[in-house]
PDB file of N, CA and C in Angstrom:
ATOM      1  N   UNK A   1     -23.729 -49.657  15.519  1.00  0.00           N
ATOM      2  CA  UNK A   1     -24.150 -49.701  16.904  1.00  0.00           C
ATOM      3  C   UNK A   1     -23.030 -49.255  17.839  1.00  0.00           C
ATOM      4  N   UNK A   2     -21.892 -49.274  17.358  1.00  0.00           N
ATOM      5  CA  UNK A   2     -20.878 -49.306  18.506  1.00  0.00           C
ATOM      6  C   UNK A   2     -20.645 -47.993  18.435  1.00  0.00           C
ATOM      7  N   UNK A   3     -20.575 -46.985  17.156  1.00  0.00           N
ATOM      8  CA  UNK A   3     -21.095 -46.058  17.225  1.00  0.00           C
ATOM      9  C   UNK A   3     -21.538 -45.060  18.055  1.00  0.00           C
ATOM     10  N   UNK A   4     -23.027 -45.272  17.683  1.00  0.00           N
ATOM     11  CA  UNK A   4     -24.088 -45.223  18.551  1.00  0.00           C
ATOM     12  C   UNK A   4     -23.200 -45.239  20.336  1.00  0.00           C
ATOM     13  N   UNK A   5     -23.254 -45.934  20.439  1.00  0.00           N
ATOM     14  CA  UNK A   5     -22.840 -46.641  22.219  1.00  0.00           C
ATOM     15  C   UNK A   5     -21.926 -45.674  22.256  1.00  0.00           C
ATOM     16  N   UNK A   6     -21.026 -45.377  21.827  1.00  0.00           N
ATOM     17  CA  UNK A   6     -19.855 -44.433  22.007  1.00  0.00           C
ATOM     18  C   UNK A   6     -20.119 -43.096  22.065  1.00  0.00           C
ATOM     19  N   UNK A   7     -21.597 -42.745  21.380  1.00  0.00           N
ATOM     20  CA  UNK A   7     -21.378 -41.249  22.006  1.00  0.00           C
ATOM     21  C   UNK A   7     -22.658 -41.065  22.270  1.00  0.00           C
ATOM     22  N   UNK A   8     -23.404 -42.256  23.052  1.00  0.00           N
ATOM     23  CA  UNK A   8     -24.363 -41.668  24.632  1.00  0.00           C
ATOM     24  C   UNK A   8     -23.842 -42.205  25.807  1.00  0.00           C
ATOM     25  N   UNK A   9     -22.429 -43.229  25.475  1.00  0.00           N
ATOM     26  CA  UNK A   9     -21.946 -44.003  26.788  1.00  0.00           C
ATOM     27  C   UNK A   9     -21.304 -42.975  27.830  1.00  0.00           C
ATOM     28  N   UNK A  10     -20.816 -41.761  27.039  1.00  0.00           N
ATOM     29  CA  UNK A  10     -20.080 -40.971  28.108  1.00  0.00           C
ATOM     30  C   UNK A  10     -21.379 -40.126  29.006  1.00  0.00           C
ATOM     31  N   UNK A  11     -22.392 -40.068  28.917  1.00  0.00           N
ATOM     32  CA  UNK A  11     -23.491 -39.677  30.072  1.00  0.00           C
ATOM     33  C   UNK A  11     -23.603 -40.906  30.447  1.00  0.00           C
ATOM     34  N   UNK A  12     -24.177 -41.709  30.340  1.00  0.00           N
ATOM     35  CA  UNK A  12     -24.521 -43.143  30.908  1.00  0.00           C
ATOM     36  C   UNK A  12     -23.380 -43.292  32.367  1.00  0.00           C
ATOM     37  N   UNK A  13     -22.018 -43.386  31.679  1.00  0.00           N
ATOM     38  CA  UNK A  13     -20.914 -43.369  32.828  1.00  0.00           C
ATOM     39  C   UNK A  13     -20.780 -42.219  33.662  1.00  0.00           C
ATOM     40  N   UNK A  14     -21.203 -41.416  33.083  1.00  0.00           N
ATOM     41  CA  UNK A  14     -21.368 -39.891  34.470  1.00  0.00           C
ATOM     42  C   UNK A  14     -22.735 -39.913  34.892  1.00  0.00           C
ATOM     43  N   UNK A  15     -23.678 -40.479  34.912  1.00  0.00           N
ATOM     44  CA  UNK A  15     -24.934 -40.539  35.449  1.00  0.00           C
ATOM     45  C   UNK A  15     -24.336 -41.385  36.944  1.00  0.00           C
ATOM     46  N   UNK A  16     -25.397 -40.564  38.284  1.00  0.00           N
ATOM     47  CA  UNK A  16     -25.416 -41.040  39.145  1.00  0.00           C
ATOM     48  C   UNK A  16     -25.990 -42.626  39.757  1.00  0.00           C
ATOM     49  N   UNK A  17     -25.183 -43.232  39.942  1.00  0.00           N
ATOM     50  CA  UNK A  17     -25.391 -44.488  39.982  1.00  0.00           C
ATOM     51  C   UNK A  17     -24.743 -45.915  39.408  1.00  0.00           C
ATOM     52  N   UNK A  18     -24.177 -45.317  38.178  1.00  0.00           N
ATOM     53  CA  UNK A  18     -24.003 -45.684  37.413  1.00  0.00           C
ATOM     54  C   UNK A  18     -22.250 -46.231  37.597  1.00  0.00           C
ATOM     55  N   UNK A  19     -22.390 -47.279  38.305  1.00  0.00           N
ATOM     56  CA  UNK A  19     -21.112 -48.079  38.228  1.00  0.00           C
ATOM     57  C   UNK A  19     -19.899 -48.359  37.004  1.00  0.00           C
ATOM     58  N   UNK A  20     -20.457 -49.087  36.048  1.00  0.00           N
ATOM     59  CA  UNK A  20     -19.389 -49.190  35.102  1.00  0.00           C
ATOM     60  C   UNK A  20     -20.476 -49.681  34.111  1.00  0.00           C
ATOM     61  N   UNK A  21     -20.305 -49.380  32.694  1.00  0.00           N
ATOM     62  CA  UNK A  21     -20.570 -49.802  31.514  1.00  0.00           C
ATOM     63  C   UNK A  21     -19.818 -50.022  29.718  1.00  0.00           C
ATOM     64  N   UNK A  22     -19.929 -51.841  29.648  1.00  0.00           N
ATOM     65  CA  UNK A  22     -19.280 -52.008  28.951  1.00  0.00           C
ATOM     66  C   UNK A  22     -19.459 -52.946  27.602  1.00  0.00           C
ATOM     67  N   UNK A  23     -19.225 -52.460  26.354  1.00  0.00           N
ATOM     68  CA  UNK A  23     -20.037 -52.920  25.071  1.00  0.00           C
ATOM     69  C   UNK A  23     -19.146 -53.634  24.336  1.00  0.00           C
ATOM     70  N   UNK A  24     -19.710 -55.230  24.444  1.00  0.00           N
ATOM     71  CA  UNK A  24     -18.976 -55.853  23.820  1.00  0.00           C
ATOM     72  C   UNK A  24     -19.670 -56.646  22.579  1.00  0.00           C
ATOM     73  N   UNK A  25     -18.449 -56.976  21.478  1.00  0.00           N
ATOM     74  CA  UNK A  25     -19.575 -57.012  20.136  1.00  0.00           C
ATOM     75  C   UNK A  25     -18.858 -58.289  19.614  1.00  0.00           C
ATOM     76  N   UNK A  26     -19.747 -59.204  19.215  1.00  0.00           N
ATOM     77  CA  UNK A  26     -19.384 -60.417  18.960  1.00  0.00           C
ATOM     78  C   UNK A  26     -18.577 -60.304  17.560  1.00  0.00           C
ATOM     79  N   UNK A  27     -17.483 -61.556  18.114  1.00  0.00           N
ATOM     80  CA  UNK A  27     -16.358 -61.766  17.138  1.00  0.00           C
ATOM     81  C   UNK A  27     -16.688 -62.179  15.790  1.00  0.00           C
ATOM     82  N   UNK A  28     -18.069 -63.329  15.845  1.00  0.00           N
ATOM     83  CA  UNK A  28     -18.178 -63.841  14.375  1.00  0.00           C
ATOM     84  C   UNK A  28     -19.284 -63.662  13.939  1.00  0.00           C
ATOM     85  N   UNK A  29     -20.085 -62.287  14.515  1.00  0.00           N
ATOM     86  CA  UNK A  29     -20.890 -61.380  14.078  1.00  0.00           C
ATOM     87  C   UNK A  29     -21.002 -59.663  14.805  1.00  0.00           C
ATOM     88  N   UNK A  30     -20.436 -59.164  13.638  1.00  0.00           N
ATOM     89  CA  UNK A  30     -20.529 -58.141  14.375  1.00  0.00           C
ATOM     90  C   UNK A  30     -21.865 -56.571  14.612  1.00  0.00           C
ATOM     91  N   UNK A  31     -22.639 -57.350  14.285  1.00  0.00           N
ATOM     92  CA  UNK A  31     -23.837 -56.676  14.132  1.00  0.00           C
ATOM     93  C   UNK A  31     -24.660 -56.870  15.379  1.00  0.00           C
ATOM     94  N   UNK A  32     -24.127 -58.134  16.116  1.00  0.00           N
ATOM     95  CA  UNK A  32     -24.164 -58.406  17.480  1.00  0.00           C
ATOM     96  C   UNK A  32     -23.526 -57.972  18.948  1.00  0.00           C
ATOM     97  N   UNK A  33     -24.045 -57.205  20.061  1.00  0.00           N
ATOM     98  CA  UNK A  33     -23.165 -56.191  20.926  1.00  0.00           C
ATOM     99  C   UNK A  33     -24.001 -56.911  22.198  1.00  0.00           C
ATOM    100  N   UNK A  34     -23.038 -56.808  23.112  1.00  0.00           N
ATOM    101  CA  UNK A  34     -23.620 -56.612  24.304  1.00  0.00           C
ATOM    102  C   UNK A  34     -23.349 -55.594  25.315  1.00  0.00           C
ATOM    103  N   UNK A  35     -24.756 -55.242  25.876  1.00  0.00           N
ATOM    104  CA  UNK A  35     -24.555 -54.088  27.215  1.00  0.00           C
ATOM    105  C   UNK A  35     -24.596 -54.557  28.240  1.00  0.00           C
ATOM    106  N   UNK A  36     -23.371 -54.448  28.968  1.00  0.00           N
ATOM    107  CA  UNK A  36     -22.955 -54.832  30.405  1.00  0.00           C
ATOM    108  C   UNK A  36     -22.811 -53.352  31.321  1.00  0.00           C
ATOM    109  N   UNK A  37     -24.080 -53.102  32.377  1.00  0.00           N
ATOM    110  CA  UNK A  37     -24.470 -51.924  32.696  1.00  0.00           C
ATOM    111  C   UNK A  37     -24.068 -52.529  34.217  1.00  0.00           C
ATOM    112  N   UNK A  38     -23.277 -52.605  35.368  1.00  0.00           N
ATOM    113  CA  UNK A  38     -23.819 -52.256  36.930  1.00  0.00           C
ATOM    114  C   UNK A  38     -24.313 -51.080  37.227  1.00  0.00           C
ATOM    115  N   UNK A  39     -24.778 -50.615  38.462  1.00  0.00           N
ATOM    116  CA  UNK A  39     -25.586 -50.041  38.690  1.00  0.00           C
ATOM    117  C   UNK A  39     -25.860 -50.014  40.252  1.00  0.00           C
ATOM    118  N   UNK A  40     -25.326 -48.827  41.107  1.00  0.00           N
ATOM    119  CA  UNK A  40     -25.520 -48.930  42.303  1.00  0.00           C
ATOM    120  C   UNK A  40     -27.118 -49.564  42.758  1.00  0.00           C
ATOM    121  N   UNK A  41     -28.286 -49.349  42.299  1.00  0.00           N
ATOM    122  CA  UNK A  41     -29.399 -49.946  42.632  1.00  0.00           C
ATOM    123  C   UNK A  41     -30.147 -49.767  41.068  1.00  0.00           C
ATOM    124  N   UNK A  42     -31.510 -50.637  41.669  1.00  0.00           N
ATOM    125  CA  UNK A  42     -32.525 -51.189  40.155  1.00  0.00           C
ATOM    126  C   UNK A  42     -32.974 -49.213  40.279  1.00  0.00           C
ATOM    127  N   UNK A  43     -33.095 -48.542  41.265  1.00  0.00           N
ATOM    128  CA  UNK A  43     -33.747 -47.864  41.360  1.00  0.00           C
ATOM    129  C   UNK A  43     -32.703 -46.487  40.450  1.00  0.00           C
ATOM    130  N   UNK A  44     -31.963 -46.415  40.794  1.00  0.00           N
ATOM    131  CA  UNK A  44     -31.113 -45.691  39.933  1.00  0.00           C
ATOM    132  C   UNK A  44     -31.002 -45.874  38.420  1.00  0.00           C
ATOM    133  N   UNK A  45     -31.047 -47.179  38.276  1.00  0.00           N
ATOM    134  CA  UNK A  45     -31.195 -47.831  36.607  1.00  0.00           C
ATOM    135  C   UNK A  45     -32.117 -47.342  36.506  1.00  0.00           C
ATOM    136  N   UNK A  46     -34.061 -47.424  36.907  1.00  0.00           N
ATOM    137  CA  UNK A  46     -34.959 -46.931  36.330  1.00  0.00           C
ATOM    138  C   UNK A  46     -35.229 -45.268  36.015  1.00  0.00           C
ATOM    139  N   UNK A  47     -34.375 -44.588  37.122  1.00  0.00           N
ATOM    140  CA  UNK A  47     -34.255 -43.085  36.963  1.00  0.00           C
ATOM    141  C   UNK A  47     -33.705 -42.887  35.537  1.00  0.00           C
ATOM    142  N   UNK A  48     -32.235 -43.768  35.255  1.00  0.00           N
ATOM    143  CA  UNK A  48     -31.402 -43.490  34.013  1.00  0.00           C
ATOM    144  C   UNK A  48     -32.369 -43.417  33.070  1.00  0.00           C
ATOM    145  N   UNK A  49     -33.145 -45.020  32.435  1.00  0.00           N
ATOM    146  CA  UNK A  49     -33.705 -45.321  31.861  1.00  0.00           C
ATOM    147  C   UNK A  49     -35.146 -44.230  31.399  1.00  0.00           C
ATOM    148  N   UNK A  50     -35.529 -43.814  32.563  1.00  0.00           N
ATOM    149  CA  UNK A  50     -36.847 -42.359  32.540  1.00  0.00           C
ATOM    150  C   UNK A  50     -36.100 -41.363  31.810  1.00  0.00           C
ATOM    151  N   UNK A  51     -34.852 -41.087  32.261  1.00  0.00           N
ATOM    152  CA  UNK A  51     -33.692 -39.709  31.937  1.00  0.00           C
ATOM    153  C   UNK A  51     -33.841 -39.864  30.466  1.00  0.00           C
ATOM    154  N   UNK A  52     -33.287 -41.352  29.735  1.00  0.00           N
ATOM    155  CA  UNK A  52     -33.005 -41.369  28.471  1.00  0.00           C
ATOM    156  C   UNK A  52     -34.159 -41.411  27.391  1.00  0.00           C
ATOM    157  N   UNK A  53     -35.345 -42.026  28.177  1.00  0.00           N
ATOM    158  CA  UNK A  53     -36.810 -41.849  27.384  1.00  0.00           C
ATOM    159  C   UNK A  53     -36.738 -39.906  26.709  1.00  0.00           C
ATOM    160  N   UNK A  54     -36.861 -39.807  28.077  1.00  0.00           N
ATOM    161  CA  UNK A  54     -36.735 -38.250  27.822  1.00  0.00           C
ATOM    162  C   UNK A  54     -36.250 -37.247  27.336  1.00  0.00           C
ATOM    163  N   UNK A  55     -35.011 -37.865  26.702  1.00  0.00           N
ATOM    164  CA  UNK A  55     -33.894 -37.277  25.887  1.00  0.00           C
ATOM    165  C   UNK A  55     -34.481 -37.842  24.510  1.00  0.00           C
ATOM    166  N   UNK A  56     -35.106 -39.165  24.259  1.00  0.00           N
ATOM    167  CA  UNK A  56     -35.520 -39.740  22.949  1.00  0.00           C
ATOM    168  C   UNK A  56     -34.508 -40.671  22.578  1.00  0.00           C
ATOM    169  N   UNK A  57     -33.748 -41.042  23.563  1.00  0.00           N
ATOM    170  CA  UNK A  57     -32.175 -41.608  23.012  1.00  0.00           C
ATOM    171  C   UNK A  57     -32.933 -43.347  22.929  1.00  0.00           C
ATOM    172  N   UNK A  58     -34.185 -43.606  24.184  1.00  0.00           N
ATOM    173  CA  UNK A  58     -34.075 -44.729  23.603  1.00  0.00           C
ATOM    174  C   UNK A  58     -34.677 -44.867  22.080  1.00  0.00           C
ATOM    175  N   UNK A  59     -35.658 -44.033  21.450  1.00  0.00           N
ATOM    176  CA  UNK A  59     -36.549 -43.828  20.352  1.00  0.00           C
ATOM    177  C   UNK A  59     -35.218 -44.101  19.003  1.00  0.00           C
ATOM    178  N   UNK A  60     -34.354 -43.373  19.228  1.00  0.00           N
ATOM    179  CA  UNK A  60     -32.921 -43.261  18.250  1.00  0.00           C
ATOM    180  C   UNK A  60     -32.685 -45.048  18.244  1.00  0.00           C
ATOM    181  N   UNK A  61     -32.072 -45.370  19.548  1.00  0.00           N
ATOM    182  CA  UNK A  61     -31.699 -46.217  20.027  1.00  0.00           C
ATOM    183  C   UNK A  61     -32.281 -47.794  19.380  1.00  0.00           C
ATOM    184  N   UNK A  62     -33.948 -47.541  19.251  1.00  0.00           N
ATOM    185  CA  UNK A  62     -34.701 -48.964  18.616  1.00  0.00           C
ATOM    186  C   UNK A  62     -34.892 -48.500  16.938  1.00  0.00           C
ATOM    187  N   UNK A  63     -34.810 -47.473  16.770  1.00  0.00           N
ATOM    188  CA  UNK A  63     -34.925 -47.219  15.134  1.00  0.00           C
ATOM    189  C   UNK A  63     -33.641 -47.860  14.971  1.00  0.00           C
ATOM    190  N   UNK A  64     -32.960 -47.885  15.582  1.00  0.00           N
ATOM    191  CA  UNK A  64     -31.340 -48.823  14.596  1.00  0.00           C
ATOM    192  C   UNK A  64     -31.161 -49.894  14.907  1.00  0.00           C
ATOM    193  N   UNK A  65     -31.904 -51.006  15.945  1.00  0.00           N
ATOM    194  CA  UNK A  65     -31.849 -51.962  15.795  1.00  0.00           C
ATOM    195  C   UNK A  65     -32.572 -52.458  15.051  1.00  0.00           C
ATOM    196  N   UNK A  66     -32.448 -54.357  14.914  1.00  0.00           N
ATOM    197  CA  UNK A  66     -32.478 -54.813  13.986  1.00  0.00           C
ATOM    198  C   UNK A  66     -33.814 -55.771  14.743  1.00  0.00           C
ATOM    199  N   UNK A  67     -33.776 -56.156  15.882  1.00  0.00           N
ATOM    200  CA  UNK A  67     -34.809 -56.835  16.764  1.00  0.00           C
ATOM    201  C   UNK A  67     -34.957 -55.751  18.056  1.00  0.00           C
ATOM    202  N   UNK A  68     -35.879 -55.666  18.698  1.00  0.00           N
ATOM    203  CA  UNK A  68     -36.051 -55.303  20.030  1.00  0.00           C
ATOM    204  C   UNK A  68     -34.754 -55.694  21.033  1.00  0.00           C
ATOM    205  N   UNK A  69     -34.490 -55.195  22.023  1.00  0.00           N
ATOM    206  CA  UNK A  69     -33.104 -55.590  22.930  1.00  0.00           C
ATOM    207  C   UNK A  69     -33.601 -56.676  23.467  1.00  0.00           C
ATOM    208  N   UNK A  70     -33.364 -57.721  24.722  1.00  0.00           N
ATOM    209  CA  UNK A  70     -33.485 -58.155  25.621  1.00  0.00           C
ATOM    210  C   UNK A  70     -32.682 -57.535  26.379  1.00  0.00           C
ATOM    211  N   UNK A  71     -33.583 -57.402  27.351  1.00  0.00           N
ATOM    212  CA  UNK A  71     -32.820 -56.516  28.646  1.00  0.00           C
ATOM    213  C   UNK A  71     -33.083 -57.354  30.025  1.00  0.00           C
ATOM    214  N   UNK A  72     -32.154 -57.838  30.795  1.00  0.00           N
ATOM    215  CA  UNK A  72     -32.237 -58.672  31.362  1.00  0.00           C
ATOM    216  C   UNK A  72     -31.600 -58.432  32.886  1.00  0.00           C
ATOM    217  N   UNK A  73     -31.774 -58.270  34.027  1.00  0.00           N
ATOM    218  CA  UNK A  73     -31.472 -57.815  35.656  1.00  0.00           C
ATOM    219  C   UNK A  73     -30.594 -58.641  36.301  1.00  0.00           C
ATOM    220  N   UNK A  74     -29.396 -59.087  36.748  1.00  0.00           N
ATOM    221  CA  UNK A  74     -28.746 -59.776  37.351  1.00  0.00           C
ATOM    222  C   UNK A  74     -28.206 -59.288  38.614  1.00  0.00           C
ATOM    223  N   UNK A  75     -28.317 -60.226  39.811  1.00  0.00           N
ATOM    224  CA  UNK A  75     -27.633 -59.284  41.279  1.00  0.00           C
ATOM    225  C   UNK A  75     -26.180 -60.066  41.215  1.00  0.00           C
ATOM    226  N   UNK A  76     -25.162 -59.117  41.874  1.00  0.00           N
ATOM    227  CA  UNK A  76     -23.833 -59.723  41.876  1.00  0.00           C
ATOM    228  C   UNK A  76     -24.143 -61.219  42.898  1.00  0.00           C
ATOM    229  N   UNK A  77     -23.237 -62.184  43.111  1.00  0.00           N
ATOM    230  CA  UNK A  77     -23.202 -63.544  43.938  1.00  0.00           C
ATOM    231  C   UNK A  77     -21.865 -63.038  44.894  1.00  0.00           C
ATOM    232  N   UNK A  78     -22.254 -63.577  45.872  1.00  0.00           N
ATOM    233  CA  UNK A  78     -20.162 -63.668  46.656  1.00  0.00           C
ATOM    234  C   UNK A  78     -19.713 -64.879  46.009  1.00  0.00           C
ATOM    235  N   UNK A  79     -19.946 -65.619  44.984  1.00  0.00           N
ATOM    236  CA  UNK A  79     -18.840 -66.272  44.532  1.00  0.00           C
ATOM    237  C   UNK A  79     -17.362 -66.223  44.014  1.00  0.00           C
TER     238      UNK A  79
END
């Protein structure tokens, strides 16, 4: 997977909108990763997300996982 992440992450990070993205893969499993995506708006994320359908990257993307993702939306806090 990390792989994988490493060579569609460099469009992902030059895509417009696209703040910072970063893949981190658990220590006492490593078959386990997480995607930490910001994202100037949801609306820019859904453009990406259309972009990459369209490329087939997500199609690549679920043939190698092992479960479906959870993909999950968070807004920054001023905390």
């Amino acid at each position: 997977m990390v792989a994988f992440f490493g060579s569609i992450l460099p469009d992902t990070r030059a895509y417009e909108g696209c703040t910072s993205v970063d893949v981190l893969q658990n220590r006492d499993d490593a078959d386990r990763v997480v995607v930490v995506e910001v994202w100037d708006s949801h609306e820019q994320y859904e453009q990406y997300l259309a972009w990459q359908r369209d490329r087939a990257t997500s199609d690549r993307l679920m043939k190698a996982l092992a479960e479906p993702p959870s993909i999950r939306q968070f807004d920054e806090t001023d905390a």
